[in-house]
PDB file of N, CA and C in Angstrom:
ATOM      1  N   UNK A   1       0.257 -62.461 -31.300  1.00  0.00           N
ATOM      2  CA  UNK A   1      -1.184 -62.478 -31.373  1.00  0.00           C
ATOM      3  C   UNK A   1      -1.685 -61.055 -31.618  1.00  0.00           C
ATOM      4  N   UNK A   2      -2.413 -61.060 -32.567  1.00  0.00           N
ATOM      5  CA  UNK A   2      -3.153 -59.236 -32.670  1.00  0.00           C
ATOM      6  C   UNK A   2      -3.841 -59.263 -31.933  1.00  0.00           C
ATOM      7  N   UNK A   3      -4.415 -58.004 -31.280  1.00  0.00           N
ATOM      8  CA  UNK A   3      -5.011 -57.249 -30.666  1.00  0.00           C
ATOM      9  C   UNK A   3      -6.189 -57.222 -31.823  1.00  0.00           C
ATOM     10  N   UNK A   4      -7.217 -57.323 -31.121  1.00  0.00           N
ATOM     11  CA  UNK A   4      -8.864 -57.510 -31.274  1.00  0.00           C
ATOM     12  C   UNK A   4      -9.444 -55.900 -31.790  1.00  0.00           C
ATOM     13  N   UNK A   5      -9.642 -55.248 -33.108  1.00  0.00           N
ATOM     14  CA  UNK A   5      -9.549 -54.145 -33.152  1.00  0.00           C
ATOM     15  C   UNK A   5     -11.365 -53.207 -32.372  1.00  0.00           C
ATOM     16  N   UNK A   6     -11.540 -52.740 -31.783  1.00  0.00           N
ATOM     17  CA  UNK A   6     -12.809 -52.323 -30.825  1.00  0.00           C
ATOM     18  C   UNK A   6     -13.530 -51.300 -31.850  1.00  0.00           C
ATOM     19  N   UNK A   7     -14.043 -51.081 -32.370  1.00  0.00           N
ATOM     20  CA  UNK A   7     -15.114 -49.957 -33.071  1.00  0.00           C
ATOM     21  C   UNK A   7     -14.941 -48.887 -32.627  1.00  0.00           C
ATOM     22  N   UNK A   8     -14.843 -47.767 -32.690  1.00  0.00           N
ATOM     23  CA  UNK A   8     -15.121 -46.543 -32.269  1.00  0.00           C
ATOM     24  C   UNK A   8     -16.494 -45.672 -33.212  1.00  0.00           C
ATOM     25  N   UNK A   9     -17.127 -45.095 -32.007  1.00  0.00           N
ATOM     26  CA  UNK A   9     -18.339 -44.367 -33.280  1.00  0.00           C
ATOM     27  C   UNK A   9     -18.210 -42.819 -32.578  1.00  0.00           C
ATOM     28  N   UNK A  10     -18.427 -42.040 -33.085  1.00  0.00           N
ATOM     29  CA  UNK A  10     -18.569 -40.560 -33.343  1.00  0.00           C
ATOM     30  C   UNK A  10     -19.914 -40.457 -32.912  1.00  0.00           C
ATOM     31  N   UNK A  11     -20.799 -39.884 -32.080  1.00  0.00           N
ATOM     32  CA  UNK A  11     -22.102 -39.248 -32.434  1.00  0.00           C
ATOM     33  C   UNK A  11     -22.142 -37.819 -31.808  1.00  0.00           C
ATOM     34  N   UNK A  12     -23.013 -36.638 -32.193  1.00  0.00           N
ATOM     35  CA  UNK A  12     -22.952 -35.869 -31.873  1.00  0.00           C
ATOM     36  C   UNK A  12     -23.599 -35.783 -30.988  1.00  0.00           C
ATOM     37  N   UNK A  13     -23.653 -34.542 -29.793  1.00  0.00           N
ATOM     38  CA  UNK A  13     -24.197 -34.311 -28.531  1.00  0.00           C
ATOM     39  C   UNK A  13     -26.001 -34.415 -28.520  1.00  0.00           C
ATOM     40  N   UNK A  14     -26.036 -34.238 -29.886  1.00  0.00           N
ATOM     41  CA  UNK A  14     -28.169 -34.153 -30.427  1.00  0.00           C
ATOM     42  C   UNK A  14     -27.928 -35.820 -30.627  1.00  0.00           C
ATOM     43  N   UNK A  15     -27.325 -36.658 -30.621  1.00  0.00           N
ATOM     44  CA  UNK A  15     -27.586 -38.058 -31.185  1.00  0.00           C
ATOM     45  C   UNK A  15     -27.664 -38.901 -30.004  1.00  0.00           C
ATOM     46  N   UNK A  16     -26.630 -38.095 -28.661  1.00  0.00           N
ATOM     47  CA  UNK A  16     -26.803 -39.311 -27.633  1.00  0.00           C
ATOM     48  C   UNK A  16     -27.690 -38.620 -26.952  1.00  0.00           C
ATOM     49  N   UNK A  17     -28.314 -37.221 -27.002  1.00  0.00           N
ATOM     50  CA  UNK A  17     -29.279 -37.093 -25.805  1.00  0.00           C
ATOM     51  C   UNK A  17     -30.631 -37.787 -26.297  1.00  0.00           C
ATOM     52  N   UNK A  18     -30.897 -37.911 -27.945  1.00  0.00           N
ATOM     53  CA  UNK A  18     -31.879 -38.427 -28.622  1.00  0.00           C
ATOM     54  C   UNK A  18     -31.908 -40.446 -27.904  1.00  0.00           C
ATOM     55  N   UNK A  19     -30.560 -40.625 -27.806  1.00  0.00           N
ATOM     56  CA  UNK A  19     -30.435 -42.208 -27.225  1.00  0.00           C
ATOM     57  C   UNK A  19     -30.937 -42.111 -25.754  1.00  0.00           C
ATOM     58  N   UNK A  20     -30.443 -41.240 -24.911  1.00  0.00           N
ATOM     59  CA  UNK A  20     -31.172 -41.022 -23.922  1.00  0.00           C
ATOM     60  C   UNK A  20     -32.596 -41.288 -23.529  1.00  0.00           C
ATOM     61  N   UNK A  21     -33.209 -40.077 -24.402  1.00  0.00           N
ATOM     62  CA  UNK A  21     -34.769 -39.942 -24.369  1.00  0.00           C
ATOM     63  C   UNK A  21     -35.240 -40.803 -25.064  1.00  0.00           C
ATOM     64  N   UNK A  22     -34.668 -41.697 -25.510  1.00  0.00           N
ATOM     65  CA  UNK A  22     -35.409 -43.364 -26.301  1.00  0.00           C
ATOM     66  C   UNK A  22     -35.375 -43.640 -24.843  1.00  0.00           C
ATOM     67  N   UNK A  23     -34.420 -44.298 -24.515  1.00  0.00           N
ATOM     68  CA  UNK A  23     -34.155 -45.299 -23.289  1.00  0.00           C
ATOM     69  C   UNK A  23     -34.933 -44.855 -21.812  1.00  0.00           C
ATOM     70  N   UNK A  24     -34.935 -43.420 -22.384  1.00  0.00           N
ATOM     71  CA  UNK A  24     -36.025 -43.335 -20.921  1.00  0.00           C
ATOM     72  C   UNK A  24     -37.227 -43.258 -21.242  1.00  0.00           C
ATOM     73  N   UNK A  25     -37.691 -43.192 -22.249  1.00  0.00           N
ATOM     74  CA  UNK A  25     -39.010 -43.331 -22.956  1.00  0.00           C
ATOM     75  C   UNK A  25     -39.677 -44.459 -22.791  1.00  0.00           C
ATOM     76  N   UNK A  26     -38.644 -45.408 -23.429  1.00  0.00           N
ATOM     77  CA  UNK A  26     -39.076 -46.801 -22.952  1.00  0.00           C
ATOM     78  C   UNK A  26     -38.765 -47.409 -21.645  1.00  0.00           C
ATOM     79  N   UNK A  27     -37.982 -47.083 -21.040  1.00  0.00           N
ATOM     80  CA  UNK A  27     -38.388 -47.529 -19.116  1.00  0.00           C
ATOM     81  C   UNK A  27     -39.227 -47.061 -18.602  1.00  0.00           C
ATOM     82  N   UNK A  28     -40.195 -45.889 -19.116  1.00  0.00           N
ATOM     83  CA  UNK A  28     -41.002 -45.448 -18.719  1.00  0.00           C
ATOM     84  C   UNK A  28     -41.998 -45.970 -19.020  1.00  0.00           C
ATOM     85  N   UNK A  29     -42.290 -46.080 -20.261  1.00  0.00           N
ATOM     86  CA  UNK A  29     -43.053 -47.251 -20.669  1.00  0.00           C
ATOM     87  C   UNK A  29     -43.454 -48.313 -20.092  1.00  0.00           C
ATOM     88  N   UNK A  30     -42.534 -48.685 -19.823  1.00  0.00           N
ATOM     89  CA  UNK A  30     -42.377 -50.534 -19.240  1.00  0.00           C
ATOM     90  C   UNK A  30     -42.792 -50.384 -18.279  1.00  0.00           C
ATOM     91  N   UNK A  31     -42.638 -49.615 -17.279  1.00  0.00           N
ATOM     92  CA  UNK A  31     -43.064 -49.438 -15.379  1.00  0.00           C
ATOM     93  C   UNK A  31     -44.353 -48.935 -15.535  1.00  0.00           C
ATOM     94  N   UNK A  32     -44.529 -47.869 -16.909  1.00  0.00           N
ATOM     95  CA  UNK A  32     -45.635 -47.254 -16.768  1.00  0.00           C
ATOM     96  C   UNK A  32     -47.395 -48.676 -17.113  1.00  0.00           C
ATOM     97  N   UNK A  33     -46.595 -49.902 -17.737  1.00  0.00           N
ATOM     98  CA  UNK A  33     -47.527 -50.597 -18.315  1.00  0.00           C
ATOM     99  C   UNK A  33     -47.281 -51.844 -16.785  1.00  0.00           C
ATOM    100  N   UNK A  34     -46.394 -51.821 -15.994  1.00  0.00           N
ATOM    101  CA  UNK A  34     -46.377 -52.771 -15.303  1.00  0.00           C
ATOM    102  C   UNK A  34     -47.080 -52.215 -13.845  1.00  0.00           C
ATOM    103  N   UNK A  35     -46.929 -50.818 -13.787  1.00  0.00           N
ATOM    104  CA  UNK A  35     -47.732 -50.426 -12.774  1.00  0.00           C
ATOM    105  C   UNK A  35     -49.578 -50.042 -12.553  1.00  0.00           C
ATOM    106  N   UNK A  36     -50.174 -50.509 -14.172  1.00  0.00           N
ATOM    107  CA  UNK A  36     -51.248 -50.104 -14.260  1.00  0.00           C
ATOM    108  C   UNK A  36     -51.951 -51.585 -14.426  1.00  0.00           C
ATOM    109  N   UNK A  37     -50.668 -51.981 -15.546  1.00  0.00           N
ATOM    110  CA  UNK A  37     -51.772 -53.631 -15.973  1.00  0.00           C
ATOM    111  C   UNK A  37     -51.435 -54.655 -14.845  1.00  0.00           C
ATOM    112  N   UNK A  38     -50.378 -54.538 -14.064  1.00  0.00           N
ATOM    113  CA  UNK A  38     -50.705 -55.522 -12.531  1.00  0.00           C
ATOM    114  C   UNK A  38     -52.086 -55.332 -11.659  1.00  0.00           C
ATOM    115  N   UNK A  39     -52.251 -54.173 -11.218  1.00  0.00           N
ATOM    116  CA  UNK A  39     -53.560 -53.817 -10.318  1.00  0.00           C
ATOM    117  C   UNK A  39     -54.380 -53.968 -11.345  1.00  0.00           C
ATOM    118  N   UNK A  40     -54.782 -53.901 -12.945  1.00  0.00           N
ATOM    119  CA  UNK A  40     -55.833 -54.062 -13.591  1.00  0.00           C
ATOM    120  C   UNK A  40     -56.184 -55.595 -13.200  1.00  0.00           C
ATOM    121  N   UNK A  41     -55.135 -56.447 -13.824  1.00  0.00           N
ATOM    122  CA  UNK A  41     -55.125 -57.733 -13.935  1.00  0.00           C
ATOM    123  C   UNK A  41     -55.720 -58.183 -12.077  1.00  0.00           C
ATOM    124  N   UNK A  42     -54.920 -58.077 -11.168  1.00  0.00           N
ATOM    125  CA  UNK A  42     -55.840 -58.055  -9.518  1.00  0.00           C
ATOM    126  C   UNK A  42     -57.066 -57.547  -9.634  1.00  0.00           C
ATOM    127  N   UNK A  43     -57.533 -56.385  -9.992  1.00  0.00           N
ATOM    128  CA  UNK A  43     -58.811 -56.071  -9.804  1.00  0.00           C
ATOM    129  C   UNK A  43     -59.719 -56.717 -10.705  1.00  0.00           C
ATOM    130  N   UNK A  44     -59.274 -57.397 -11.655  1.00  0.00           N
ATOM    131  CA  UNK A  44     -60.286 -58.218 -12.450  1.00  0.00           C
ATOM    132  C   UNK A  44     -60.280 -59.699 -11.881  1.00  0.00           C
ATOM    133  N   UNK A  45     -59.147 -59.772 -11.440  1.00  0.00           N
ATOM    134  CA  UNK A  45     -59.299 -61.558 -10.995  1.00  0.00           C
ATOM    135  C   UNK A  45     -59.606 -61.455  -9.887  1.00  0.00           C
ATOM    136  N   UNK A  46     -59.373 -60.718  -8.508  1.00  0.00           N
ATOM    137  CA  UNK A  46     -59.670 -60.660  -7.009  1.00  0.00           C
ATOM    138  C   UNK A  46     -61.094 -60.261  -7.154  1.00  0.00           C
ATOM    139  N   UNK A  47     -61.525 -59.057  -7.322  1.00  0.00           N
ATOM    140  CA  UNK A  47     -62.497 -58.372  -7.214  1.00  0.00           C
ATOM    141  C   UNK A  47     -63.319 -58.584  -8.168  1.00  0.00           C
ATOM    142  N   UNK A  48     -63.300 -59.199  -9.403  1.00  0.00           N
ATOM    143  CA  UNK A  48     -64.661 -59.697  -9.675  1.00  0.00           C
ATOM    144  C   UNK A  48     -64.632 -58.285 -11.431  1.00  0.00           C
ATOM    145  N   UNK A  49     -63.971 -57.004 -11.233  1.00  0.00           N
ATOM    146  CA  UNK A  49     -64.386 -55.916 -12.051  1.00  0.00           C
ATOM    147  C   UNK A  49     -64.076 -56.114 -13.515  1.00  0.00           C
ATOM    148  N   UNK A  50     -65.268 -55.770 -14.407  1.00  0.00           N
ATOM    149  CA  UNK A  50     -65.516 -55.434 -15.431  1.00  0.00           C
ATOM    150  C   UNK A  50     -64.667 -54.441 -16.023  1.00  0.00           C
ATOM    151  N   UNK A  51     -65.318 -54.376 -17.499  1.00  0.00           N
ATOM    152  CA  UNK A  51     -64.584 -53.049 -17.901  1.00  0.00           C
ATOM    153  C   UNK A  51     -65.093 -51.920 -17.569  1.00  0.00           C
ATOM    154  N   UNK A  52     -66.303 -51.841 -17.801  1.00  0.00           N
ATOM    155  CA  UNK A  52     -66.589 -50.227 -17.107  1.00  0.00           C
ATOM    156  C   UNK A  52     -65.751 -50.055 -15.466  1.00  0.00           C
ATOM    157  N   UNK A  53     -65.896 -50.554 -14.473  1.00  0.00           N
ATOM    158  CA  UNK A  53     -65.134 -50.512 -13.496  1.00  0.00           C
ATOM    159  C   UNK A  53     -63.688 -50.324 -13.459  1.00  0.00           C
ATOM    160  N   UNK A  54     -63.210 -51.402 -14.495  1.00  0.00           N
ATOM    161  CA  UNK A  54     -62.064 -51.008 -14.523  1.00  0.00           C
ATOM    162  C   UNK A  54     -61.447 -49.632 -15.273  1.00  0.00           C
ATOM    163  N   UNK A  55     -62.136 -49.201 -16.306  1.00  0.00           N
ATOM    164  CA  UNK A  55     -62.110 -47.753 -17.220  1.00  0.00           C
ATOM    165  C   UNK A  55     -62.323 -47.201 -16.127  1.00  0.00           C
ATOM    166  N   UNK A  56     -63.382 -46.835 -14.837  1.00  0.00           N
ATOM    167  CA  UNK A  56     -63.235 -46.126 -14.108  1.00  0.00           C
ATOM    168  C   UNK A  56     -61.438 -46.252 -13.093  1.00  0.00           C
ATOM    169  N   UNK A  57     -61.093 -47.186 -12.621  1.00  0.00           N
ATOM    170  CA  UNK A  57     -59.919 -47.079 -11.828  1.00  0.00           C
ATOM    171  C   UNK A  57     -59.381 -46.305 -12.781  1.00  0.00           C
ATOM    172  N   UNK A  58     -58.998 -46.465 -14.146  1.00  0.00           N
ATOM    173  CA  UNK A  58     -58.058 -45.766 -14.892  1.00  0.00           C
ATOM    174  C   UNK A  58     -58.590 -44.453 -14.796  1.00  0.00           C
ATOM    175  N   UNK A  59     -59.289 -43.831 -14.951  1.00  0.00           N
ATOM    176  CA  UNK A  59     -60.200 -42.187 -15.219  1.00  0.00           C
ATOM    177  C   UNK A  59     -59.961 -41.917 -13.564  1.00  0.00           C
ATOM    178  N   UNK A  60     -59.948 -42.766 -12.568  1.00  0.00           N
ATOM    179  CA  UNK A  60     -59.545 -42.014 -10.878  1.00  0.00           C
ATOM    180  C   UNK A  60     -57.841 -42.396 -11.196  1.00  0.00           C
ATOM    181  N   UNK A  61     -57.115 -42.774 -11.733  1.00  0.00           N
ATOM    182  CA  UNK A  61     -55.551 -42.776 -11.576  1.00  0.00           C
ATOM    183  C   UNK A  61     -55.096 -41.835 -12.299  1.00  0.00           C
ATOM    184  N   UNK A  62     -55.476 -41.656 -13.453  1.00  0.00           N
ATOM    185  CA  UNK A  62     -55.460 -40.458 -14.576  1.00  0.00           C
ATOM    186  C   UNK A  62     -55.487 -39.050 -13.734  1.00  0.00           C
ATOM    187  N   UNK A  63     -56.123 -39.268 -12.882  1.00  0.00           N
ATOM    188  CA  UNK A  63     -56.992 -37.768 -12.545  1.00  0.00           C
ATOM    189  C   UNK A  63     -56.224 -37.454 -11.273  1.00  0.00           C
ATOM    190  N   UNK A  64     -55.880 -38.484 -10.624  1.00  0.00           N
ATOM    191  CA  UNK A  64     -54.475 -38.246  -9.758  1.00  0.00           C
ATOM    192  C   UNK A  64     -53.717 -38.209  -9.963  1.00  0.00           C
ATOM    193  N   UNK A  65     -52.926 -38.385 -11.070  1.00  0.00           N
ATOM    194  CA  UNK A  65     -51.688 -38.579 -11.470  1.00  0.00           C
ATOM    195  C   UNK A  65     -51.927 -36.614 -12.096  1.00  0.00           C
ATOM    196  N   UNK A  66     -52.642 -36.972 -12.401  1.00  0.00           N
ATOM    197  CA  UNK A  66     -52.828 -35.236 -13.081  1.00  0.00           C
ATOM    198  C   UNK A  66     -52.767 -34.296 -11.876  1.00  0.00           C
ATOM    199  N   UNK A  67     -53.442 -34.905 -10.921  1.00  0.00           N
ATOM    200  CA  UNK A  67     -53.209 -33.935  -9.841  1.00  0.00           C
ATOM    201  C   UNK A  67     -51.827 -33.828  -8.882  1.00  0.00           C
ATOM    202  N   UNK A  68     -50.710 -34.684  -9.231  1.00  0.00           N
ATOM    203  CA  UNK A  68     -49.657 -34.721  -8.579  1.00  0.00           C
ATOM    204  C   UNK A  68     -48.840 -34.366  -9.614  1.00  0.00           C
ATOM    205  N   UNK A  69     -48.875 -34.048 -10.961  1.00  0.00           N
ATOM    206  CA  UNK A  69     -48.042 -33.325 -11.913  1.00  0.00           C
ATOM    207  C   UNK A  69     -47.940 -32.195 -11.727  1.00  0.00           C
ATOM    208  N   UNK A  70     -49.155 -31.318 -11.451  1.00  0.00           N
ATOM    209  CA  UNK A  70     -49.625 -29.840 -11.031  1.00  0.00           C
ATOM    210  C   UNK A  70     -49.319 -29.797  -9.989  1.00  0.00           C
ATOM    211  N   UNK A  71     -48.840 -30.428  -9.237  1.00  0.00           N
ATOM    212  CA  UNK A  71     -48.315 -29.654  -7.679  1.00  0.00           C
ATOM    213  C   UNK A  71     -49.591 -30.185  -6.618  1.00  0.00           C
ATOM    214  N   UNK A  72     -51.104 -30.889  -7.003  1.00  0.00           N
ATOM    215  CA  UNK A  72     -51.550 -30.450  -6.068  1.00  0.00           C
ATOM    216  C   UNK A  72     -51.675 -31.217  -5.065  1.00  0.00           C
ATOM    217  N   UNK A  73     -50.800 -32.442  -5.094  1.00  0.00           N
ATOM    218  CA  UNK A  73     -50.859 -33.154  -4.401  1.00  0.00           C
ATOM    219  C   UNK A  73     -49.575 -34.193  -4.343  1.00  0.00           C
ATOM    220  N   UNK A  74     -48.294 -34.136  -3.120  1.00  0.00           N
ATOM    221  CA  UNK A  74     -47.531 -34.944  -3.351  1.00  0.00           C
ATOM    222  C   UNK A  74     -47.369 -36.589  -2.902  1.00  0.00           C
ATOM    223  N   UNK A  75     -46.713 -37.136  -2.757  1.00  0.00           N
ATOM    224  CA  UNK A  75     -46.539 -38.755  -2.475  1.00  0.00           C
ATOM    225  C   UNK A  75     -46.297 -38.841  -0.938  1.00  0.00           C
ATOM    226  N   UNK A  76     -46.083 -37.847  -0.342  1.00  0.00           N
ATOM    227  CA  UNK A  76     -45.831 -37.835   1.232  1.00  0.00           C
ATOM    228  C   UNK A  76     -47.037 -37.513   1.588  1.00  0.00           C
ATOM    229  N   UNK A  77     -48.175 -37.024   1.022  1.00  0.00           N
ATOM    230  CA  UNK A  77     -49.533 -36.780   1.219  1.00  0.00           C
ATOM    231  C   UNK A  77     -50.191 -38.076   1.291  1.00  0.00           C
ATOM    232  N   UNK A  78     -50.057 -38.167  -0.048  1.00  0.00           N
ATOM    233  CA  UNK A  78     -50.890 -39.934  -0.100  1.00  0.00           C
ATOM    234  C   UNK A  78     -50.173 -40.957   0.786  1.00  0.00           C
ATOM    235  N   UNK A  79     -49.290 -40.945   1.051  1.00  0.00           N
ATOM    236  CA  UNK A  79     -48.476 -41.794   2.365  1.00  0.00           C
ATOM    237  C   UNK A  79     -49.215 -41.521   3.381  1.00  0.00           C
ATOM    238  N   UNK A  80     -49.247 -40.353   4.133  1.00  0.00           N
ATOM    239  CA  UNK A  80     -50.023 -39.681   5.099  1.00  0.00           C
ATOM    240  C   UNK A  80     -51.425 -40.134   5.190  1.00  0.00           C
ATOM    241  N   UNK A  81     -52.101 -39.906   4.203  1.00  0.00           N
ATOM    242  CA  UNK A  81     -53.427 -39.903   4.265  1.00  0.00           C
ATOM    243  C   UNK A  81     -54.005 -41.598   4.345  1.00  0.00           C
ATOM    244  N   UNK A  82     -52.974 -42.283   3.662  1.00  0.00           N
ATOM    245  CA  UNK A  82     -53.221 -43.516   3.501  1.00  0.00           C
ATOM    246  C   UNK A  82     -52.910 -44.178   5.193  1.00  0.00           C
ATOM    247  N   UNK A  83     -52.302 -43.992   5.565  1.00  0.00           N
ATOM    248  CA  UNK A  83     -51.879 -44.422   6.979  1.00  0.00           C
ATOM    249  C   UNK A  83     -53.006 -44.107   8.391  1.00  0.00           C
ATOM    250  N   UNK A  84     -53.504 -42.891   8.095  1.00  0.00           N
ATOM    251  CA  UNK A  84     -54.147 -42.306   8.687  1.00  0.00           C
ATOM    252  C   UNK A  84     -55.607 -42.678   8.512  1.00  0.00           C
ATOM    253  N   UNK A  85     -56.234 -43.126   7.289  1.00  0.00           N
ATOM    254  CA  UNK A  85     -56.876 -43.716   7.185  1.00  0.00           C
ATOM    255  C   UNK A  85     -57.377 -45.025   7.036  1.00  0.00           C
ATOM    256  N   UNK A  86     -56.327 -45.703   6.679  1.00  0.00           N
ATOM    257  CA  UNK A  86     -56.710 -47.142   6.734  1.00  0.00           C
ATOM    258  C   UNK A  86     -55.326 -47.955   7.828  1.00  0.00           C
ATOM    259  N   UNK A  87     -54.230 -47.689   8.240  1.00  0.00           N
ATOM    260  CA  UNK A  87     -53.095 -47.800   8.869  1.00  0.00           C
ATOM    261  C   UNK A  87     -52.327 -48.393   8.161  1.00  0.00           C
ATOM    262  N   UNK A  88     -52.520 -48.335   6.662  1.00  0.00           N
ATOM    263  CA  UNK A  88     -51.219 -49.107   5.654  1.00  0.00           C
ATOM    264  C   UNK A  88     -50.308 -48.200   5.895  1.00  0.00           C
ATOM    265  N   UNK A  89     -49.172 -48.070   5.685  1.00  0.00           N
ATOM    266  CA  UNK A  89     -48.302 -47.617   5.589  1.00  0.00           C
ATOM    267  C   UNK A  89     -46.737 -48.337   4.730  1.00  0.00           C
ATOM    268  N   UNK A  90     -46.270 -47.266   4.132  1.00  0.00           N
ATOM    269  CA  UNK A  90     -44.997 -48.210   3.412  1.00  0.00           C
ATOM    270  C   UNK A  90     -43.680 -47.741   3.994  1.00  0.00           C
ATOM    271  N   UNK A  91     -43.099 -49.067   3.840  1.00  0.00           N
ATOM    272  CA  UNK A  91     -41.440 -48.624   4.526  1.00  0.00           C
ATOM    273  C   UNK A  91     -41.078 -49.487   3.724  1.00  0.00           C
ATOM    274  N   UNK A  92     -39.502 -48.568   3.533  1.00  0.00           N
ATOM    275  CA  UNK A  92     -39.090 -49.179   2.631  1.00  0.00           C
ATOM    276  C   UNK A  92     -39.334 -49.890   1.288  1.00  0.00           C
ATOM    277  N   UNK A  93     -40.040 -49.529   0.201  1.00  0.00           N
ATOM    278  CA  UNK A  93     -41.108 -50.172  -0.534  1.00  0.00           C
ATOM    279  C   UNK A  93     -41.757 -51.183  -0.034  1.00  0.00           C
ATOM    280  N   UNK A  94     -41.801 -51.309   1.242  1.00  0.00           N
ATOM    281  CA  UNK A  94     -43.085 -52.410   1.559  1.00  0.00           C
ATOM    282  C   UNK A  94     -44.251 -51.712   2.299  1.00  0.00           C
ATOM    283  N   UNK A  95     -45.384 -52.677   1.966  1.00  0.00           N
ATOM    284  CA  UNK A  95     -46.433 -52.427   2.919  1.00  0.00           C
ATOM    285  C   UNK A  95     -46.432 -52.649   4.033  1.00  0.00           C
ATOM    286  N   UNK A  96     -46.590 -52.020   5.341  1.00  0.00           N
ATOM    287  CA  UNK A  96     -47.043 -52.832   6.591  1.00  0.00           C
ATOM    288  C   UNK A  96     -48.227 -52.149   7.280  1.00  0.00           C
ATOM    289  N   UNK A  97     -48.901 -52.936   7.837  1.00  0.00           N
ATOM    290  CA  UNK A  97     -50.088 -52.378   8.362  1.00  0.00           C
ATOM    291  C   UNK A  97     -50.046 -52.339   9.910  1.00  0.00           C
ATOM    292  N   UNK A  98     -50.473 -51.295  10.727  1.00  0.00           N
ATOM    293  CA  UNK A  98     -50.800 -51.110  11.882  1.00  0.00           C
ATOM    294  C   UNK A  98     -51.059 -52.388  12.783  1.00  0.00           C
TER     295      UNK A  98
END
């Protein structure tokens, strides 16, 4: 019986980091569209919000997200602050409340 012959490909070190930065481009993508259009989609069906309302959530997430790129604010903050103020808190990716 022959042996099944397997492909071999050559690419250079610029070709797989380029495959890389596709593949993380697009997982980024994907989380980046599943983490914005879930809470859009809730805040339009729970809460009742429009588009101007909702253009605003995006222009306050934008503007935090900008502010935790720059340093000025990290995710152990907003953990903190969130707990402290309302008693959500997350463990373990879950919510639990006080």
């Amino acid at each position: 019986m022959k042996k099944k012959k397997v492909a071999t490909y050559n690419l250079t070190w610029e070709q797989i980091e380029n495959i890389k930065l596709k593949a993380t481009s697009e997982a980024m993508d994907f989380a980046f569209r599943q983490m914005m259009l879930l809470p859009l989609m809730v805040l339009r069906d729970h809460y009742g919000f429009g588009a101007k309302r909702l253009e605003d959530y995006i222009d306050h997430v934008a503007d935090m997200l900008d502010s935790y790129n720059k340093g000025y604010l990290n995710l152990d903050d907003i953990e903190i602050t969130l707990e402290e103020e309302t008693g959500i808190k997350v463990i373990n990716g879950d919510f639990k409340r006080k």
